[in-house]
Protein backbone atom coordinates (compact mmCIF):
# COMPACT_ATOMS: atom_id res chain seq x y z
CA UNK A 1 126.83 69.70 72.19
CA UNK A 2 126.43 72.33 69.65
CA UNK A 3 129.45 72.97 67.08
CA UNK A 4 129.86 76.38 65.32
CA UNK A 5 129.10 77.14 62.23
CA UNK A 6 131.39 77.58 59.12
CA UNK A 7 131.93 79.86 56.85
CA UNK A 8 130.03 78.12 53.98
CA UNK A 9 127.43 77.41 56.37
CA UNK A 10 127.28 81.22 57.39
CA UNK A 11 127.18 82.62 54.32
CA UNK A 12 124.84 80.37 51.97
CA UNK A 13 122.13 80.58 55.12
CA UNK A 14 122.67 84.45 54.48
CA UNK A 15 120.88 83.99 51.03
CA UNK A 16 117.71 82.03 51.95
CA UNK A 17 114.69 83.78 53.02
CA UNK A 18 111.57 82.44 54.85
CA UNK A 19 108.09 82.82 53.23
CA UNK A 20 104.97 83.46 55.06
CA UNK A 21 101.45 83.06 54.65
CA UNK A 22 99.44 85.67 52.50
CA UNK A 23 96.97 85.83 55.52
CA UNK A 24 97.67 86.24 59.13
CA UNK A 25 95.17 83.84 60.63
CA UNK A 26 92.34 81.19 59.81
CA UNK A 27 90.27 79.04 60.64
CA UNK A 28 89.37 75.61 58.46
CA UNK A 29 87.46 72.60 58.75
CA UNK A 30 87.93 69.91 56.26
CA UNK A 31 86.77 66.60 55.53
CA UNK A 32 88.60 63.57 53.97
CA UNK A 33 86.73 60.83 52.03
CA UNK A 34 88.94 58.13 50.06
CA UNK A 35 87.82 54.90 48.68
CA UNK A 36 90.79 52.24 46.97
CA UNK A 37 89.82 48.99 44.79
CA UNK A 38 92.79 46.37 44.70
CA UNK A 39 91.80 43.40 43.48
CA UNK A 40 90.09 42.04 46.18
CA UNK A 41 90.96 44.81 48.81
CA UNK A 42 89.23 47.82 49.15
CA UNK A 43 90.20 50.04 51.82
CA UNK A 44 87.83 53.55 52.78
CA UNK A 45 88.85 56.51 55.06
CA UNK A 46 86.52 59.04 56.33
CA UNK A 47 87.55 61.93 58.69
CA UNK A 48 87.71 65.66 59.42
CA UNK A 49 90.38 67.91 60.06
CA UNK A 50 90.86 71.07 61.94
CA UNK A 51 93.00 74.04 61.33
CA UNK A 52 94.16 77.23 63.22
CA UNK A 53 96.50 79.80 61.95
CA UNK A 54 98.13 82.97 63.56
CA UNK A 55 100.79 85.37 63.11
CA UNK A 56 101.42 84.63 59.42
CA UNK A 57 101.74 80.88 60.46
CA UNK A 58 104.37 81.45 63.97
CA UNK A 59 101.30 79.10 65.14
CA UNK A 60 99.94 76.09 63.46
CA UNK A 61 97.15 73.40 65.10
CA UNK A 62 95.51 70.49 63.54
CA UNK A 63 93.69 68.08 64.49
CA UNK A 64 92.83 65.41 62.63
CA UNK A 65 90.39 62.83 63.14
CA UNK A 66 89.89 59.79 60.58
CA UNK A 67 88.64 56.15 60.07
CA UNK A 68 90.30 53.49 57.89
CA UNK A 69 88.41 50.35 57.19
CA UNK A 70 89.88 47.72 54.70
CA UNK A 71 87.78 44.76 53.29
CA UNK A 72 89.69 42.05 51.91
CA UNK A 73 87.60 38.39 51.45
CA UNK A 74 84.21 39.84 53.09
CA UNK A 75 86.00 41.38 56.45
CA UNK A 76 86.22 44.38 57.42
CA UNK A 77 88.84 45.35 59.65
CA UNK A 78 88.62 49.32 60.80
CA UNK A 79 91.49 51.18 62.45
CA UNK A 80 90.96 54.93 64.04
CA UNK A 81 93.30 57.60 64.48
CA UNK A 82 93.18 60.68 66.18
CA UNK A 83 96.14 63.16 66.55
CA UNK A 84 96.81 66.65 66.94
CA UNK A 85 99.85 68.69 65.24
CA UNK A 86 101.02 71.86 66.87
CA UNK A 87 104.05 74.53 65.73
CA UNK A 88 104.76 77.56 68.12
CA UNK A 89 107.23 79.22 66.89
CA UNK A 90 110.16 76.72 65.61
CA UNK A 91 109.12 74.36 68.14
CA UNK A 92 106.90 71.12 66.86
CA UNK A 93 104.16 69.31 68.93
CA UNK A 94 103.11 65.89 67.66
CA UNK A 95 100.51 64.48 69.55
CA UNK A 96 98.49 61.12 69.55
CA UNK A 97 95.32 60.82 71.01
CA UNK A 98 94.73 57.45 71.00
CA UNK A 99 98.08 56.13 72.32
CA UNK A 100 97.92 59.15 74.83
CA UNK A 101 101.70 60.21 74.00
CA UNK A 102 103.37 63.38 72.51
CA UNK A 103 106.79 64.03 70.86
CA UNK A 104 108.02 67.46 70.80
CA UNK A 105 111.23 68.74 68.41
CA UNK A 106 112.86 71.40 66.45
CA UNK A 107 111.13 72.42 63.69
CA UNK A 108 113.32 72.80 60.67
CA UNK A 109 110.94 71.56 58.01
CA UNK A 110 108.45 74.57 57.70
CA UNK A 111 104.78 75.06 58.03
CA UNK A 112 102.34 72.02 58.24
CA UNK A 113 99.59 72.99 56.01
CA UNK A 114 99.31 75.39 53.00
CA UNK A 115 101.79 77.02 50.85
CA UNK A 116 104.32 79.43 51.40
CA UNK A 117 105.04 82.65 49.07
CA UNK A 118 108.16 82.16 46.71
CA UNK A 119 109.48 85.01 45.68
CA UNK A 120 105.90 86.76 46.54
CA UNK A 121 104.18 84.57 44.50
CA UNK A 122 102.35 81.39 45.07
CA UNK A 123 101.47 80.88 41.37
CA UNK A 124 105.46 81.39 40.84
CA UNK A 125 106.17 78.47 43.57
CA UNK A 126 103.02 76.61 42.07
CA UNK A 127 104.43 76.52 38.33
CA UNK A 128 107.88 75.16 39.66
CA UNK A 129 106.30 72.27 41.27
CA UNK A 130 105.47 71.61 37.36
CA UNK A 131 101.42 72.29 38.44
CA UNK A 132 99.18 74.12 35.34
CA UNK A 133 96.39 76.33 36.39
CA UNK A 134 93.06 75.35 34.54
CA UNK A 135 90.75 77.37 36.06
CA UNK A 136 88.71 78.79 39.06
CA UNK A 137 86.26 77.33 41.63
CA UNK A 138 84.28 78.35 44.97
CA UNK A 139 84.94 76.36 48.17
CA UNK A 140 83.67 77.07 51.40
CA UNK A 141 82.67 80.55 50.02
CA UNK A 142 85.98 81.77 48.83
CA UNK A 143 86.97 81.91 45.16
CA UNK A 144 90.05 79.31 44.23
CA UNK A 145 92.16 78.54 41.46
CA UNK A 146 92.65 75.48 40.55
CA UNK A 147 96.20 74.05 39.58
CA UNK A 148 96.40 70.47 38.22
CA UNK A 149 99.69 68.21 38.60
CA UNK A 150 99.51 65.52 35.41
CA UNK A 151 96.28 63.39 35.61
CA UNK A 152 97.19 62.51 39.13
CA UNK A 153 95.66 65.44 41.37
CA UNK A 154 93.70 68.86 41.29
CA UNK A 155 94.06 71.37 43.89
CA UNK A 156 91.84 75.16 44.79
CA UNK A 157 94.35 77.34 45.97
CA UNK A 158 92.66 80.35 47.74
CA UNK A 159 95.75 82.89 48.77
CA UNK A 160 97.97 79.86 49.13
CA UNK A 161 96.01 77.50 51.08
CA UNK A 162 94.18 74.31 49.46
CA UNK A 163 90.92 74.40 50.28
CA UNK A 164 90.20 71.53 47.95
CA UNK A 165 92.49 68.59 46.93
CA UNK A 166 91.44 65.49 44.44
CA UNK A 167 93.81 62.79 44.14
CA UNK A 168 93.36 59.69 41.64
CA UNK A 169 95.96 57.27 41.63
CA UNK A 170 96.41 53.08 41.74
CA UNK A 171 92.74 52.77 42.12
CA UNK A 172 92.78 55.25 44.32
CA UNK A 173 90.32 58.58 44.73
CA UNK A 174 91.02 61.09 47.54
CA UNK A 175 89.01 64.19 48.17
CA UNK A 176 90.20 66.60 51.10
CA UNK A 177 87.65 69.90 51.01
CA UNK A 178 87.47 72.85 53.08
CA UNK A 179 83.15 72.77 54.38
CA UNK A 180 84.12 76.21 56.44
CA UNK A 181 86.92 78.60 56.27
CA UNK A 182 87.68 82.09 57.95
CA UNK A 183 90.60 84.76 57.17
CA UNK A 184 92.39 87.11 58.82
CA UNK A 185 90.38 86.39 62.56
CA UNK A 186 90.86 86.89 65.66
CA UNK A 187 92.73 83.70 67.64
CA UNK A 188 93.01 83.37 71.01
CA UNK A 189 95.13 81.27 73.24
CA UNK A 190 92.02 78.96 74.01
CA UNK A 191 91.86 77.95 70.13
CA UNK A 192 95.68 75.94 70.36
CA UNK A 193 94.28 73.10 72.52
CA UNK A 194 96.95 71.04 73.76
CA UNK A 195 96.62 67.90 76.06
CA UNK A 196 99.54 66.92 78.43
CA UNK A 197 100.84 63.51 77.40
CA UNK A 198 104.39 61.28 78.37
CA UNK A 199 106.98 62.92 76.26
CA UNK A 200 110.37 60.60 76.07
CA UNK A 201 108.92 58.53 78.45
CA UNK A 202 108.51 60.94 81.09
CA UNK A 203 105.50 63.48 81.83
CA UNK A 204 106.22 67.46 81.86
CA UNK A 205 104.29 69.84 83.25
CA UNK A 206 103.11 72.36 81.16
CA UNK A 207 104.56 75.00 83.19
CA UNK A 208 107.80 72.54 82.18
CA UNK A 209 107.26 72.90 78.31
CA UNK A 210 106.29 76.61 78.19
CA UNK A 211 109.55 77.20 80.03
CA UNK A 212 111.19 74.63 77.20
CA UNK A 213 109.24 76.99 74.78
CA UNK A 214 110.40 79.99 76.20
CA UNK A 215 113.79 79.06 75.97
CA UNK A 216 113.48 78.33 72.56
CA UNK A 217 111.77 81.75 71.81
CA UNK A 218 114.77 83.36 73.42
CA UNK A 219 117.19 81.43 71.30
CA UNK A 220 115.37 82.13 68.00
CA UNK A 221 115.59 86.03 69.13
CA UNK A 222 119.16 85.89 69.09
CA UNK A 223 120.22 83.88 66.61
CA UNK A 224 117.46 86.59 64.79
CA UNK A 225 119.72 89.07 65.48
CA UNK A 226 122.96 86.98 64.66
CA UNK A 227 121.55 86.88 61.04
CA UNK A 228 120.90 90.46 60.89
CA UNK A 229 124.34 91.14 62.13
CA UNK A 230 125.81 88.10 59.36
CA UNK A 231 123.91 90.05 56.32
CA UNK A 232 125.41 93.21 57.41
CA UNK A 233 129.05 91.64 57.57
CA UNK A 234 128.36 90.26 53.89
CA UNK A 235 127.20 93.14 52.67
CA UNK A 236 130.36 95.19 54.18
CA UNK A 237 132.64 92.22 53.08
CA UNK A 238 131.52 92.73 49.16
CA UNK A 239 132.35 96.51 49.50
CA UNK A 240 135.59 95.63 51.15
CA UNK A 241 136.67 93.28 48.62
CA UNK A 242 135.32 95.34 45.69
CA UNK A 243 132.81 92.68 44.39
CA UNK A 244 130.17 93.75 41.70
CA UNK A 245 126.85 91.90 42.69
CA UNK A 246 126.28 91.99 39.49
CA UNK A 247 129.06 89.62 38.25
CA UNK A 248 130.96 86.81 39.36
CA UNK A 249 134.00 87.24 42.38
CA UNK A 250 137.55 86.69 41.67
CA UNK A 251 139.47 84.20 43.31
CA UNK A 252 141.50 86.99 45.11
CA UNK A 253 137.85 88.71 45.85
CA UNK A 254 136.50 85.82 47.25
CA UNK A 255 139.90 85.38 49.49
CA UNK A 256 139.06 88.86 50.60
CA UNK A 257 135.59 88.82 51.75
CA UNK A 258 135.94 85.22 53.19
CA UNK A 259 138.59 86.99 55.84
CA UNK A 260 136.60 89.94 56.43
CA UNK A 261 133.47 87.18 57.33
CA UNK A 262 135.58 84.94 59.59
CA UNK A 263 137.20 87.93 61.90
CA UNK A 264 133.76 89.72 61.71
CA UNK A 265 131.92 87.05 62.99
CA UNK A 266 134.31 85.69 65.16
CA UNK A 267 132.98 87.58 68.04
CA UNK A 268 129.05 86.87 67.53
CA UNK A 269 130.24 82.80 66.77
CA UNK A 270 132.14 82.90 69.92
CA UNK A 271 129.39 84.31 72.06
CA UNK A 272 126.66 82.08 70.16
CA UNK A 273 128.83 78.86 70.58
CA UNK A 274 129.53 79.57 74.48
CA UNK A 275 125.90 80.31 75.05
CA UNK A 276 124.42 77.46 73.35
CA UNK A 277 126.19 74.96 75.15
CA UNK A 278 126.84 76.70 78.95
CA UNK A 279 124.50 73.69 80.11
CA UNK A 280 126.38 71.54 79.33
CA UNK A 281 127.87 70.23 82.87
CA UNK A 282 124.16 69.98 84.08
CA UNK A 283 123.90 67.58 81.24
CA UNK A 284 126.86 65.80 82.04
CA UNK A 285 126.19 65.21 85.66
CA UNK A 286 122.58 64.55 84.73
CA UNK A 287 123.54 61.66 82.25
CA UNK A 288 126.07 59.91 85.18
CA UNK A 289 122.75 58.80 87.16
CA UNK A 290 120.97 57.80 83.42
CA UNK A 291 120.41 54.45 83.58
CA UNK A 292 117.38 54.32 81.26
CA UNK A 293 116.23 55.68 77.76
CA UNK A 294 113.73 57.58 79.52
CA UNK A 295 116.47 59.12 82.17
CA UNK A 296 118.54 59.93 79.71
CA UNK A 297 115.85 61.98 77.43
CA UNK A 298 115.19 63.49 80.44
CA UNK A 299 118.52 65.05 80.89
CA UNK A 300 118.24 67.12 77.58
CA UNK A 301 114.78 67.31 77.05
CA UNK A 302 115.32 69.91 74.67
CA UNK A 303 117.51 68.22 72.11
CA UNK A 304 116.58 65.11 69.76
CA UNK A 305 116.80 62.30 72.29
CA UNK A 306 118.65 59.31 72.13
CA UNK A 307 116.84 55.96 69.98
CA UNK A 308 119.12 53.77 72.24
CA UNK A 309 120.70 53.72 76.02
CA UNK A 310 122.72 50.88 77.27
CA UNK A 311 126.11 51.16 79.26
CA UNK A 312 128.32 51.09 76.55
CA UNK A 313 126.77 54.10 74.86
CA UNK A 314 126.50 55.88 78.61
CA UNK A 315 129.96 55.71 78.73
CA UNK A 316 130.76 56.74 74.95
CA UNK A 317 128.71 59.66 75.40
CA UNK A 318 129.96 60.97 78.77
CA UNK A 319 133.65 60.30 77.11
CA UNK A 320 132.49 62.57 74.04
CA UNK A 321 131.29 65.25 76.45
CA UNK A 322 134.39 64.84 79.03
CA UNK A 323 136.78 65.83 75.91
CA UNK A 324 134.41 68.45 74.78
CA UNK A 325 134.08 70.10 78.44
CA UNK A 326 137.68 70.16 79.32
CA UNK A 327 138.95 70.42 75.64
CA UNK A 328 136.84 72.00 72.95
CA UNK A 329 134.59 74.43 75.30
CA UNK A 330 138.60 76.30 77.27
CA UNK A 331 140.19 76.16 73.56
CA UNK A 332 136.73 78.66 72.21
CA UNK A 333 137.09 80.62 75.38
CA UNK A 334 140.51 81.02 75.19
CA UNK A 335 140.65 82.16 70.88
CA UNK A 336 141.31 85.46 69.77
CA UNK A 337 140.33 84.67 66.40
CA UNK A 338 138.59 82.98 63.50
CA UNK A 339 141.87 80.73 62.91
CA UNK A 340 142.44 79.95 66.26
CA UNK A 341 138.97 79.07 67.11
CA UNK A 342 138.79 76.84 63.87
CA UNK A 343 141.54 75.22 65.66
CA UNK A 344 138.76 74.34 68.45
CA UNK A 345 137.27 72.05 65.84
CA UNK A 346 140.18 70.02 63.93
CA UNK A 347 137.77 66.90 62.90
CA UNK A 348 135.05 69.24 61.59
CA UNK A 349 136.26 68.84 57.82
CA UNK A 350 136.25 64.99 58.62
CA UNK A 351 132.82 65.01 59.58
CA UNK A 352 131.12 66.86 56.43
């Protein structure tokens, strides 16, 4: 069940932007050597890793391959891992080899690998993070400069990516280095290689989870336009309420604006809020035969997923949706209005 948005939530998402990549593909191969003296303990990884990049970073794919041994007393004990990390679009794949399972969620956290633009500049984003450039270097072929964070790591930056990072710390020495990179490439489908594992306890098809994709895609589109539409109803709100950018709102201003927003947006809200959730009675009846974890993830497979399922939270839940379906969902198709839809919603301010 999806809850609208309000008006501080509108607005303040208005005034961030999303960075991108200062490349739009690439290919690099990297390999990972650390060593760690404890005491007694020493612990050693070796591994590679794999990255593909298109569209300015819509796709992301690693895979990452890496062996841990620790020695403590003469034995050696030695662990492997092997997993593979996939974004497509705003959707995120994790995926472990070994265990032969996947998770799949909403990506709200950004790219996996590199670093985006701030502002248009990476050195900009770079000096924030408190780093100090101290010179250049070549890696894999491509000139990098090299930004150092206190005595604790050294990076090669080449347009934003790290093609080389050293990290010293506890006893600890990390070196993660590009041995082949490629820019601005042609990518093809066959390069985002993606087994087909249990997901939530259940296994999907992939015709299953492109359709989960596409849905997603779709989504992203409108809400896309939503925010085109929202910066266009700010913009029109400052003019309406006489607002200099340049200097700070009045009270009355911002009283002004903040009712031009609501009864603008009232209509795109609406229509968002009514699409979002017009599954929700497939849900519903889909959740009455749950009787498992795995049932139950099944049901949504597109939201988080429950962490537990027992009958008491069965019958929680299908309360919670009950009051939502024959409440919450006829009170936002019934409003006229911002007000009266805020009505829709009267524990909102509780829950914040």
């Amino acid at each position: 069940m999806k809850k609208i948005a309000t008006l501080t939530l509108i607005t303040s998402s208005l005034l961030l932007a999303k960075g991108d990549y200062e490349v739009k593909s690439a290919k690099i191969e990297l390999e990972i050597k650390s060593t760690q003296n404890v005491g007694d303990r020493i612990k050693e990884e070796t591994g590679t890793k794999r990255i593909v990049i298109d569209n300015y970073g819509e796709q992301e794919w690693e895979d990452i391959s890496h062996v841990i041994k620790f020695t403590k007393d003469g034995k050696t004990k030695v662990k492997k891992f092997h997993y593979i990390k996939y974004i497509n679009g705003g959707i995120r794949y994790a995926v472990d080899l070994n265990r032969k399972t996947m998770n799949r969620m909403t990506n709200h956290m950004g790219m996996l690998f590199g670093t985006k633009k701030y502002k248009g500049s990476v050195d900009n984003m770079l000096k924030l993070q408190k780093m100090k450039k101290i010179g250049t270097d070549t890696v894999a072929g491509h000139k990098c400069d090299v930004w150092q964070l206190g005595e604790m790591s050294k990076t090669c930056y080449y347009k934003g990516f790290p093609l080389r990072k050293e990290t010293t710390f506890m006893g600890m020495k990390r070196v993660v280095v590009a041995t082949k990179a490629e820019f601005d490439i042609e990518i093809s489908k066959d390069d985002f290689k993606m087994p087909i594992f249990p997901m939530n306890g259940r296994l999907f098809s992939k015709s299953e989870l492109e359709e989960m994709d596409k849905k997603h895609r779709e989504e992203k589109k409108r809400n896309k336009i939503k925010d085109a539409k929202s910066i266009k109803i700010l913009n029109e709100a400052y003019v309406k309420a006489g607002i200099d950018k340049g200097k700070a709102p009045t009270k009355e201003q911002i009283k002004i604006a903040e009712a031009y927003i609501q009864n603008a947006m009232f209509p795109i809200e609406k229509s968002s809020f009514l699409e979002d959730n017009k599954d929700i009675k497939k849900i519903k009846k889909c959740l009455e035969k749950a009787d498992t974890i795995r049932d139950a993830n099944y049901c949504n497979p597109n939201g988080d997923g429950y962490e537990e399922w027992n009958n008491k939270i069965k019958k929680e839940t299908l309360e919670e949706i009950s009051i939502f379906e024959t409440k919450t969902l006829p009170c936002v198709e019934n409003s006229k209005n911002a007000k009266e839809m805020e009505m829709c919603f009267p524990d909102d301010e509780d829950d914040e």
